[in-house]
Protein backbone atom coordinates (compact mmCIF):
# COMPACT_ATOMS: atom_id res chain seq x y z
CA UNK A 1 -17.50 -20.51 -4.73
CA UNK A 2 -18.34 -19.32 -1.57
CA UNK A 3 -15.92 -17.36 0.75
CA UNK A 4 -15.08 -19.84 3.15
CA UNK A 5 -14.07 -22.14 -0.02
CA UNK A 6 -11.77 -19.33 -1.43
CA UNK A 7 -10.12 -19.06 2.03
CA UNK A 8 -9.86 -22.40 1.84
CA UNK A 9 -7.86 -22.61 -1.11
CA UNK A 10 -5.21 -20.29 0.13
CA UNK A 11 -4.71 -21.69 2.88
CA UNK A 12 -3.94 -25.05 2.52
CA UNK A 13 -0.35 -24.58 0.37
CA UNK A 14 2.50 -22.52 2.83
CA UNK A 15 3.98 -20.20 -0.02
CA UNK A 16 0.20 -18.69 -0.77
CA UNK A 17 -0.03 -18.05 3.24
CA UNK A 18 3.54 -16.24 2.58
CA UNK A 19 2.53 -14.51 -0.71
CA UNK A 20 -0.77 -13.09 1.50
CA UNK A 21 1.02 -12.04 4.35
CA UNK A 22 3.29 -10.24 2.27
CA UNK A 23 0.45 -8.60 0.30
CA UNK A 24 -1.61 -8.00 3.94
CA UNK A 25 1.75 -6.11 5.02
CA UNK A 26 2.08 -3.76 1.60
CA UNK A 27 -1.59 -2.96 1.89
CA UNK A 28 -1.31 -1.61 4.99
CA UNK A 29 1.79 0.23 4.79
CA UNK A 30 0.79 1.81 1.10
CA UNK A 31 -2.32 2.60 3.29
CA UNK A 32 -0.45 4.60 5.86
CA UNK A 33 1.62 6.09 3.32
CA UNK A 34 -1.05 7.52 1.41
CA UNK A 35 -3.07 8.83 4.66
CA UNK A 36 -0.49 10.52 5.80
CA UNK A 37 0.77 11.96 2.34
CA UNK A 38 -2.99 13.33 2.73
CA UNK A 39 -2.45 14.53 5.96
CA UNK A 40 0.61 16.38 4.44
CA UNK A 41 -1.37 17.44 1.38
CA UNK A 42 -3.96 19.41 3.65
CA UNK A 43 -1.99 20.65 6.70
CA UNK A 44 1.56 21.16 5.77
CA UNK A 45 1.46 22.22 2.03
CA UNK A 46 -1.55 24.35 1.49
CA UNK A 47 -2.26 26.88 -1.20
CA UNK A 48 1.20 25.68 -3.24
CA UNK A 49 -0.25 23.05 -6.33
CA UNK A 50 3.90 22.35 -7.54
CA UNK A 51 4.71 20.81 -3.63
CA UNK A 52 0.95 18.91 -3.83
CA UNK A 53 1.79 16.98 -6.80
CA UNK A 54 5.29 16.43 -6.21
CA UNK A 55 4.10 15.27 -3.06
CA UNK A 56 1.24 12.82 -4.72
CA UNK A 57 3.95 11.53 -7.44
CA UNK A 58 6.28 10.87 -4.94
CA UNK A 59 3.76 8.58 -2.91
CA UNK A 60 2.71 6.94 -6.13
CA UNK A 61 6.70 6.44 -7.03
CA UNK A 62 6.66 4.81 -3.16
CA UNK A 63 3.85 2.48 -3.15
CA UNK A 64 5.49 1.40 -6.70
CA UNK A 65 9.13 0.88 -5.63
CA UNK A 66 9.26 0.10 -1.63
CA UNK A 67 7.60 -3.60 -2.00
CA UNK A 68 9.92 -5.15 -4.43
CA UNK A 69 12.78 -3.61 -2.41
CA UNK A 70 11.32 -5.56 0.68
CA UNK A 71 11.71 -8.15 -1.11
C-alpha cells in the first residue's frame, strides 16, 4: 500500500479524522512536555539524581494520564 492509499483510508470515515486529530494533538503536547522536562532536567536541577528522576517519572505519569482526562 502506498502512502497516499493509507491516507486515503483514514480519511474517508469522520470519526478516524477525529481519532487522528486527537492523536496529532497528544503527540505534540507529550512532545512539549518532554522537551521541556529536558530543559528542566539540564538547567534547573543539576547535580541532584532524586529531583531528575522524580522529575522523568512524573513526565512519564503525565504523558500516561493527561490524554484520557482530555477526553
Amino acid at each position: 500500500m502506498t502512502a497516499s492509499g493509507f491516507v486515503a483510508a483514514f480519511s474517508s470515515a469522520f470519526p478516524l479524522k477525529i481519532l487522528l486529530a486527537i492523536l496529532t494533538i497528544d503527540l505534540i503536547k507529550g512532545g512539549a512536555l518532554v522537551l521541556f522536562a529536558f530543559i528542566l532536567s539540564r538547567v534547573w536541577l543539576q547535580r541532584d539524581p532524586r529531583r531528575d528522576r522524580a522529575l522523568w517519572a512524573l513526565c512519564l505519569l503525565a504523558l500516561l494520564v493527561l490524554p484520557p482526562l482530555w477526553l
